[in-house]
Protein backbone atom coordinates (compact mmCIF):
# COMPACT_ATOMS: atom_id res chain seq x y z
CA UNK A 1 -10.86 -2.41 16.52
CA UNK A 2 -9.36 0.53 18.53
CA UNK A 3 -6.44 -1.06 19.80
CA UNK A 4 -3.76 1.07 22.07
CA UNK A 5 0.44 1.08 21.46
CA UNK A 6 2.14 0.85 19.00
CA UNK A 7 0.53 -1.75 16.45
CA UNK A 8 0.30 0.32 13.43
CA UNK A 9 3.55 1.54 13.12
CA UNK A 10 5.31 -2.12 14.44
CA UNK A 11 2.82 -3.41 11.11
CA UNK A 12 4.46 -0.10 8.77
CA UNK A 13 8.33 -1.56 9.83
CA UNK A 14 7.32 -5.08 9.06
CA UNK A 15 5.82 -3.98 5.19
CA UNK A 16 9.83 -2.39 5.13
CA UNK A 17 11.67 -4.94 6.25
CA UNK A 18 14.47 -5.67 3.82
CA UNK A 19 16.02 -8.21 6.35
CA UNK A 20 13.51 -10.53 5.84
CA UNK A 21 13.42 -13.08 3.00
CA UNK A 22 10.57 -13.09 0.49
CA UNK A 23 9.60 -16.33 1.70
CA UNK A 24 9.20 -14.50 5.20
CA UNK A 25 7.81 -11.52 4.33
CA UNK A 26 4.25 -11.76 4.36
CA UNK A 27 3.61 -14.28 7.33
CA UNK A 28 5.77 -11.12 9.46
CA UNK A 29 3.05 -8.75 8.05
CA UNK A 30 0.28 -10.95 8.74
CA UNK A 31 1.50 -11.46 12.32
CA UNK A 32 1.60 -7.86 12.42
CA UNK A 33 -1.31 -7.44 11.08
CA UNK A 34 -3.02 -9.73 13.45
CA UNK A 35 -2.64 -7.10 16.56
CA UNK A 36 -5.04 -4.74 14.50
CA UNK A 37 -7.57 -6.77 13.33
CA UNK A 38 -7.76 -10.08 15.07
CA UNK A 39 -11.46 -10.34 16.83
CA UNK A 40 -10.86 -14.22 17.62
CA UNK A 41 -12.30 -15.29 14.61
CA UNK A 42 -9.02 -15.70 12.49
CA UNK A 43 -6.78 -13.47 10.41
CA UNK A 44 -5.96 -14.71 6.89
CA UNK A 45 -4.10 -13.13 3.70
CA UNK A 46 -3.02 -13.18 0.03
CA UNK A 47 -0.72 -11.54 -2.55
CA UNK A 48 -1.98 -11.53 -5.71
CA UNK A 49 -3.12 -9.76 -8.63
CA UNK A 50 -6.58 -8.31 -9.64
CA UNK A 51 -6.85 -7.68 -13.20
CA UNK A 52 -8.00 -3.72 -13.63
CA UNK A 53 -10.44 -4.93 -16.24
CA UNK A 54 -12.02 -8.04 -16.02
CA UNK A 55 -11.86 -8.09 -12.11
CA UNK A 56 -10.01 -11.46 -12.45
CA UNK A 57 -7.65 -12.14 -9.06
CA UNK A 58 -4.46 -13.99 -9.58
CA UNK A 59 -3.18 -15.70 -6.24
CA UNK A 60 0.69 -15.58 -5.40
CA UNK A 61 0.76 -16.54 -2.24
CA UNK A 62 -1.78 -17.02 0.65
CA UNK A 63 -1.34 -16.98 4.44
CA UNK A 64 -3.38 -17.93 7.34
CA UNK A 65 -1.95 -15.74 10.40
CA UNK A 66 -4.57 -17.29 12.91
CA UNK A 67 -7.98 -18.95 13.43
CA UNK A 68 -9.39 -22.50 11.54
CA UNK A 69 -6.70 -24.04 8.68
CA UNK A 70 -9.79 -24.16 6.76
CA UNK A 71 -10.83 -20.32 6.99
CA UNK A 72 -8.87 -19.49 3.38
CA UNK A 73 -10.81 -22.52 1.75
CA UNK A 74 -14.04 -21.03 2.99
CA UNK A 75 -13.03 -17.81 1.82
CA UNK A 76 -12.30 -18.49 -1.46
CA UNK A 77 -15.62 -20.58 -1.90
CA UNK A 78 -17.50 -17.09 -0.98
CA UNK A 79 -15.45 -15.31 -3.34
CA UNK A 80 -16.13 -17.85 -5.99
CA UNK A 81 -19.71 -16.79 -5.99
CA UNK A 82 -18.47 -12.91 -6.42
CA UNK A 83 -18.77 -11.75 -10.14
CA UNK A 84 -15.38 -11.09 -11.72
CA UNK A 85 -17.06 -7.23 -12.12
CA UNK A 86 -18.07 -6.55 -8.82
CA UNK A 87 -14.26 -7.92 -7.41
CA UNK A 88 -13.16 -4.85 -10.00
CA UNK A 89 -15.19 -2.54 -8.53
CA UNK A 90 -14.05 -3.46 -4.99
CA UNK A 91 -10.24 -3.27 -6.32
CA UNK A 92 -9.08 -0.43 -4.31
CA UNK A 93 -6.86 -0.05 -1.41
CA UNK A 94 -7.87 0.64 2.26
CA UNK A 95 -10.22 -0.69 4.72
CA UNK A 96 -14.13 -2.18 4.20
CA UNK A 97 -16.73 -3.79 6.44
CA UNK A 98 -18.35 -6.83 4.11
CA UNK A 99 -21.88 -5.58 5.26
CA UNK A 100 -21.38 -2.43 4.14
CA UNK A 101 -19.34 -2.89 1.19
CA UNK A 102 -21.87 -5.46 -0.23
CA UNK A 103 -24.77 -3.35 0.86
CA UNK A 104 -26.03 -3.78 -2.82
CA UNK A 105 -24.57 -6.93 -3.39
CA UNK A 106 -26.04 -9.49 -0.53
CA UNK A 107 -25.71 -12.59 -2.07
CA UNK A 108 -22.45 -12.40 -1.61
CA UNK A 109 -22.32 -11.46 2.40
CA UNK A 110 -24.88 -14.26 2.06
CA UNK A 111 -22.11 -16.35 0.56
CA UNK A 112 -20.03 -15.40 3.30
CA UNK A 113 -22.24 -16.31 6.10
CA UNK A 114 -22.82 -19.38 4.67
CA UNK A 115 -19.34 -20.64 3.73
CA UNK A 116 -17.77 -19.04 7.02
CA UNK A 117 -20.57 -20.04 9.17
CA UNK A 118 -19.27 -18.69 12.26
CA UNK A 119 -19.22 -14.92 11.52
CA UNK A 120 -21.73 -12.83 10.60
CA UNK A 121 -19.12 -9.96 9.17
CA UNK A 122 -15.69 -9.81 8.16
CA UNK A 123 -13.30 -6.32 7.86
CA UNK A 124 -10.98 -6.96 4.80
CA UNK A 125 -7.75 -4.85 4.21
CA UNK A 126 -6.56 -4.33 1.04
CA UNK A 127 -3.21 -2.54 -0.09
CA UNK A 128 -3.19 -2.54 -3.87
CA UNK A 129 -0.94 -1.07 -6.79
CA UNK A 130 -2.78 0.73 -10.16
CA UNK A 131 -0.89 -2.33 -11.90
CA UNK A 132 -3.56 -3.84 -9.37
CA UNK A 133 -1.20 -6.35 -7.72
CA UNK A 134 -1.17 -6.01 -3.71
CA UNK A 135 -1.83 -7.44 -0.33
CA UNK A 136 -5.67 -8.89 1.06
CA UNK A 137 -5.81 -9.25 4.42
CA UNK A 138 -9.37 -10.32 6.30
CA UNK A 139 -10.72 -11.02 9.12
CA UNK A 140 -14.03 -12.45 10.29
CA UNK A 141 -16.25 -10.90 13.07
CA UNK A 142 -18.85 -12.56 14.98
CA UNK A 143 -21.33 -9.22 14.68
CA UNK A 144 -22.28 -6.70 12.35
CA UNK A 145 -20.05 -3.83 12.50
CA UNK A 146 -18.80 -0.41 11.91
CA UNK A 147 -15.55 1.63 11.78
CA UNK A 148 -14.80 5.31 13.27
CA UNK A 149 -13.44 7.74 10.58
CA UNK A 150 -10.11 7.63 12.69
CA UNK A 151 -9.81 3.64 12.01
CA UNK A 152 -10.68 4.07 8.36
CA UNK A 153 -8.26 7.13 7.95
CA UNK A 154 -5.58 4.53 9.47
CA UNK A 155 -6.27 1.45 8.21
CA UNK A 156 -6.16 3.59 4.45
CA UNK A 157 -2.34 4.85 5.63
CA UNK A 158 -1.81 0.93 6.17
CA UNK A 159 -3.12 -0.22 3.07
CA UNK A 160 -0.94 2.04 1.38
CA UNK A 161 2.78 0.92 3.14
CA UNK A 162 1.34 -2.63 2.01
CA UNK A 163 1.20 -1.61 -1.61
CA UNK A 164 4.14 0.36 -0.77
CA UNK A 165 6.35 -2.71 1.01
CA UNK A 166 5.40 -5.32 -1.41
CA UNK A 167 6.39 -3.48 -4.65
CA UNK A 168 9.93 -2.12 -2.43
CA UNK A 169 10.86 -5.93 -2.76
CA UNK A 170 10.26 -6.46 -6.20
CA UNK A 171 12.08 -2.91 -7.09
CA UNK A 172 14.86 -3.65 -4.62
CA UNK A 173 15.52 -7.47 -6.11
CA UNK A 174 15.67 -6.05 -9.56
CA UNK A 175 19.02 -2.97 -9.20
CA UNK A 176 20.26 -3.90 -6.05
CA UNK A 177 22.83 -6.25 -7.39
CA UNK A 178 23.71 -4.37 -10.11
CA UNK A 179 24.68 -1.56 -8.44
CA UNK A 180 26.49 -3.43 -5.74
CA UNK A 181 28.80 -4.64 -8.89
CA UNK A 182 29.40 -1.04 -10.17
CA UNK A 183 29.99 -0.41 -6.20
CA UNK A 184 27.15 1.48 -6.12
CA UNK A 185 24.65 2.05 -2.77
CA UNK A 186 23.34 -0.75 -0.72
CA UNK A 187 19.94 -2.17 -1.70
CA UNK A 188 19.98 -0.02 -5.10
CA UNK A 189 19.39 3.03 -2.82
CA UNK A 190 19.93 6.45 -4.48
CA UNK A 191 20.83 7.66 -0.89
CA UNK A 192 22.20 6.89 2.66
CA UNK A 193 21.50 8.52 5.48
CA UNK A 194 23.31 8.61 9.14
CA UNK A 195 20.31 7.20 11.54
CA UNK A 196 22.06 9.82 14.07
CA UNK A 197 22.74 13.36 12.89
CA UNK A 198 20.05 12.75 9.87
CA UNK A 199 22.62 13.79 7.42
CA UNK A 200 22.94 12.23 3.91
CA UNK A 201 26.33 10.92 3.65
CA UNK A 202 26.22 9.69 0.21
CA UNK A 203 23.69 10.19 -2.75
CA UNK A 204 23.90 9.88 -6.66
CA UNK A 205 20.98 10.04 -9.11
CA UNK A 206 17.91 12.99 -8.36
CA UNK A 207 18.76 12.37 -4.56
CA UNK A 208 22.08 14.85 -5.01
CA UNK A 209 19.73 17.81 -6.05
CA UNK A 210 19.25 20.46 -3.22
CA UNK A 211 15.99 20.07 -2.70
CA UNK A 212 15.79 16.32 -2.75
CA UNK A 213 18.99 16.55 0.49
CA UNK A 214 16.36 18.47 2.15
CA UNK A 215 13.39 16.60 2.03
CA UNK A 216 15.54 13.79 2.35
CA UNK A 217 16.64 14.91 5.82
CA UNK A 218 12.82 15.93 6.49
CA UNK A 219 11.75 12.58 5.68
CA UNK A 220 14.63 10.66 8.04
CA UNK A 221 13.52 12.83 11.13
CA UNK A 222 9.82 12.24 10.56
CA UNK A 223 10.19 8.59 10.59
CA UNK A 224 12.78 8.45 13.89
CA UNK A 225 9.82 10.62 15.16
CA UNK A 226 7.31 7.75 14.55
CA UNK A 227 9.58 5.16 15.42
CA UNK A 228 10.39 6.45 18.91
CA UNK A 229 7.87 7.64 21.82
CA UNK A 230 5.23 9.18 19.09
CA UNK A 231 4.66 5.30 18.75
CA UNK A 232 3.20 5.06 22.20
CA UNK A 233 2.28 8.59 23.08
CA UNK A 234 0.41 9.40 19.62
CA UNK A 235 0.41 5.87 17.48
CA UNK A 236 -2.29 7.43 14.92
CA UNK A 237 0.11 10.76 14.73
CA UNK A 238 2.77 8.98 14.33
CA UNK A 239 1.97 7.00 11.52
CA UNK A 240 0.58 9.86 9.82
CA UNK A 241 4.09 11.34 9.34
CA UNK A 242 5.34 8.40 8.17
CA UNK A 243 4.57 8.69 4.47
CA UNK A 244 4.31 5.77 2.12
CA UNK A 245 6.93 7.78 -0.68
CA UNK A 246 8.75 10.89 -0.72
CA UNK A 247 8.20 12.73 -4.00
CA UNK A 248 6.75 9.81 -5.71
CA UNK A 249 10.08 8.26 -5.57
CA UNK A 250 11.84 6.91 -2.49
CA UNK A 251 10.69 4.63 0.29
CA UNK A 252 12.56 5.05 3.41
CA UNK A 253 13.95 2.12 5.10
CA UNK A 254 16.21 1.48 7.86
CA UNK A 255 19.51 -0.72 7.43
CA UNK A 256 22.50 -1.89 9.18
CA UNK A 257 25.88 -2.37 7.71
CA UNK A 258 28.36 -5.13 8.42
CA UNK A 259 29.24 -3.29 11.44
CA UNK A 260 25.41 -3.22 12.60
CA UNK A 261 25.72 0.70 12.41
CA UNK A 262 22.16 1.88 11.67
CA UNK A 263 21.65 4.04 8.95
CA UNK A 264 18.44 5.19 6.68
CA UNK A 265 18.25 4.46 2.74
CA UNK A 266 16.25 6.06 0.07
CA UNK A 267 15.53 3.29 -2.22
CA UNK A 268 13.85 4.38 -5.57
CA UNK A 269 10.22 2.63 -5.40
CA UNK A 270 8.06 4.23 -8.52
CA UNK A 271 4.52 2.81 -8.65
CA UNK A 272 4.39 1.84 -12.18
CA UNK A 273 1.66 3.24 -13.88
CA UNK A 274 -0.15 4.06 -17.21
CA UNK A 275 1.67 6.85 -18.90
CA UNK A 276 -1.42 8.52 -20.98
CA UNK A 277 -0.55 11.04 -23.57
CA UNK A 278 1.22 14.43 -22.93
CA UNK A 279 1.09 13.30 -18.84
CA UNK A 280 4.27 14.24 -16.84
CA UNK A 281 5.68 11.40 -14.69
CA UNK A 282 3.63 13.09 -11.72
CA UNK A 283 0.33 13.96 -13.29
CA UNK A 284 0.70 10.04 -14.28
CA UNK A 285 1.39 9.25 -10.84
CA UNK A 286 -1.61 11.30 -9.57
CA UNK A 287 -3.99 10.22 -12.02
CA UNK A 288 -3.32 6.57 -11.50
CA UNK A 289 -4.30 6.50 -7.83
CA UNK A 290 -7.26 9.12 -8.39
CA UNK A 291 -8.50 6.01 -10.78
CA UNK A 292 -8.12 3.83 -7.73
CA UNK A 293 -10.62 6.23 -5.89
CA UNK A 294 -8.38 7.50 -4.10
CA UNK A 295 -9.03 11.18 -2.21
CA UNK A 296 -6.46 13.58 -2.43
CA UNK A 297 -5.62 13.40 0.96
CA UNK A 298 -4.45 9.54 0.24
CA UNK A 299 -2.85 10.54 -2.77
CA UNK A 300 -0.82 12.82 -1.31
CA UNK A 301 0.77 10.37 1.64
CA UNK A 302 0.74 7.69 -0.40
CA UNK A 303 3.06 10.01 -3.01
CA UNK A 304 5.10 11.78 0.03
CA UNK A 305 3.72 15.32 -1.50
CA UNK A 306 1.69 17.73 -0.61
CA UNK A 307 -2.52 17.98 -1.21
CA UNK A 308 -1.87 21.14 -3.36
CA UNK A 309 0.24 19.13 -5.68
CA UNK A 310 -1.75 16.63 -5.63
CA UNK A 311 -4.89 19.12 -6.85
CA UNK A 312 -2.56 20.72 -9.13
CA UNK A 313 -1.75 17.76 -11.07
CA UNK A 314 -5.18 16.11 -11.07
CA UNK A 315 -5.94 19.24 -12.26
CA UNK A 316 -3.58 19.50 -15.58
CA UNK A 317 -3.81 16.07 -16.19
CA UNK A 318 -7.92 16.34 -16.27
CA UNK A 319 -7.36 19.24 -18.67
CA UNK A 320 -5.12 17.97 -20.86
CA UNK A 321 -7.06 14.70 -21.14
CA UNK A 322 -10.41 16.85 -21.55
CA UNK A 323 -12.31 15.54 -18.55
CA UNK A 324 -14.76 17.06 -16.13
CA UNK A 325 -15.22 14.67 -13.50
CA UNK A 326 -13.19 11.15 -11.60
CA UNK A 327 -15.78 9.16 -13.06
CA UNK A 328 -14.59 10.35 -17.02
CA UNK A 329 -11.09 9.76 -15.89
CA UNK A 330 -11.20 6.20 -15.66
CA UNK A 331 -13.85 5.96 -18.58
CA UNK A 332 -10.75 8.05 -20.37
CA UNK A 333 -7.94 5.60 -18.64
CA UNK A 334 -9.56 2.19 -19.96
CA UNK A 335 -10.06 3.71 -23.20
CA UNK A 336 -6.56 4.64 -23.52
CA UNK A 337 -5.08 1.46 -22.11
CA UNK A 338 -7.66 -0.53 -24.23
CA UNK A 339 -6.07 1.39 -27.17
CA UNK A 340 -2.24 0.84 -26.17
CA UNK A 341 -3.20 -2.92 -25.92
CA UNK A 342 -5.86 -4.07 -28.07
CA UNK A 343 -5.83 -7.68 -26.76
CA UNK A 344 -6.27 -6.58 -22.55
């Protein structure tokens, strides 16, 4: 799976491509995807939704990228045979080998073997939301395997400009025409930048605020960064500046105007997530992905802020919700959510 150039960042543009249509979306992901993961056995994908609880997956759409037409037929036969609980346990975003993921739970590797007959293991991606909506991508391989740290470190970045890109699109359908009624910023961005000099030439909302210009800036450079040489020269380096968010907020995208000048927008692109109790927006933010199993390390690219934040309001919000360890967090965070809606 260590594959040279500049795959990983090529997959990162397609997940924020707002040229594409919906319909087109995912198959350009998948085909990105494909350069990363193929290992001749077939690349195939869904969108869909795993319920937090019960573990129960919704499908939205599903995409075979290569290998037999069959292979998402067979995979959903395996999966069949997977408890609804142990699919919630594996809900989390980032990279797993089936033989080691199911170490405890062979009969469903054994399901696998036996429905996809021509593989003995399979590496599936997954790029999920707390709301637990997101992107499944897997490929069979022919032999046991295992990953390097540096492959899970990046396929973990990856998984998290899936989440990222597929929740952009919803966010972006949803304000972008209203604003562009009111005459307000392409895409329902909050700023646009000049893909040149890096400057903001107009912003409105929290993107006007000092700080916000600057990290704004920051943010533009970083990504021109990873989307020139760095792509080639340094593809892992380069994709680790290229955050998933900037302060929890904005996802930065590139965009051309009617007279194909390029420029950079910060589109507002939230996760939504579980507001417990006496949280701020960011300890809610924090908390939610932490729940997810999420290291800090994660958390904090996947937020566009630093680790010390990120410990700081994991932290509070632990305090304030009068926990100890992760493990009473989400024992706290079902309770809660269990309480908010009696009937989930």
């Amino acid at each position: 799976m260590e594959r040279t150039g500049d795959a990983a960042i090529t997959m990162t543009e397609a997940a924020y491509d707002l040229h594409v249509s919906d319909k087109d979306w995912f198959p350009r992901v998948m085909e990105a995807a494909v350069a990363l993961i193929d290992h001749g056995l077939g690349v195939a994908g869904l969108v869909g939704t795993v319920s937090p609880d019960s573990g129960a997956a919704q499908v939205e759409d599903l995409h075979v990228a290569t290998g037999p037409a069959d292979f998402p037929a067979r995979l959903m036969r395996a999966m069949a045979e997977l408890p609804p609980e142990s699919v919630r346990l594996r809900a989390h975003s980032g990279i797993g080998v089936l033989s080691e993921v199911n170490a405890e739970e062979p009969r469903f590797l054994e399901a696998w073997r036996h429905h996809i007959d021509y593989a003995k293991d399979g590496i599936g991606v997954t790029g999920l939301d707390p709301n637990g909506r997101g992107v499944h991508i897997i490929a069979p391989v022919p032999e046991t395997m295992t990953l390097s740290r540096a492959e899970r470190d990046r396929w973990q970045m990856l998984a998290a400009h899936l989440s990222s890109g597929l929740r952009l699109r919803g966010a972006v359908s949803k304000v972008h025409l209203e604003r562009e009624k009111n005459d307000g910023l392409p895409c329902g961005a909050d700023a646009v930048l000049d893909a040149n000099s890096f400057g903001v030439t107009e912003a409105v909302n929290d993107a006007q605020l000092p700080d916000s210009l600057r990290d704004l800036r920051d943010a533009a450079v970083r990504i021109d960064r990873a989307r020139g040489r760095l792509r080639k020269d340094d593809p892992d380096k380069a994709l680790e500046i290229w955050w998933a968010l900037l302060q929890g907020r904005w996802s930065m995208v590139e965009w051309f105007d009617t007279d194909d000048r390029r420029y950079m927008l910060a589109v507002p692109n939230a996760p939504r997530v579980h507001d417990p109790r006496g949280l701020t927006k960011r300890e809610s933010q924090v908390v939610a992905y932490a729940a997810l199993g999420d290291g800090h390390k994660l958390i904090a690219y996947r937020l566009g802020i630093s680790r010390t934040r990120v410990s700081s309001a994991l932290g509070s919000a632990m305090r304030k919700l009068k926990v100890k360890t992760q493990a009473q967090l989400v024992e706290k965070l079902h309770a809660l959510a269990a309480e908010a809606d009696p009937e989930s």
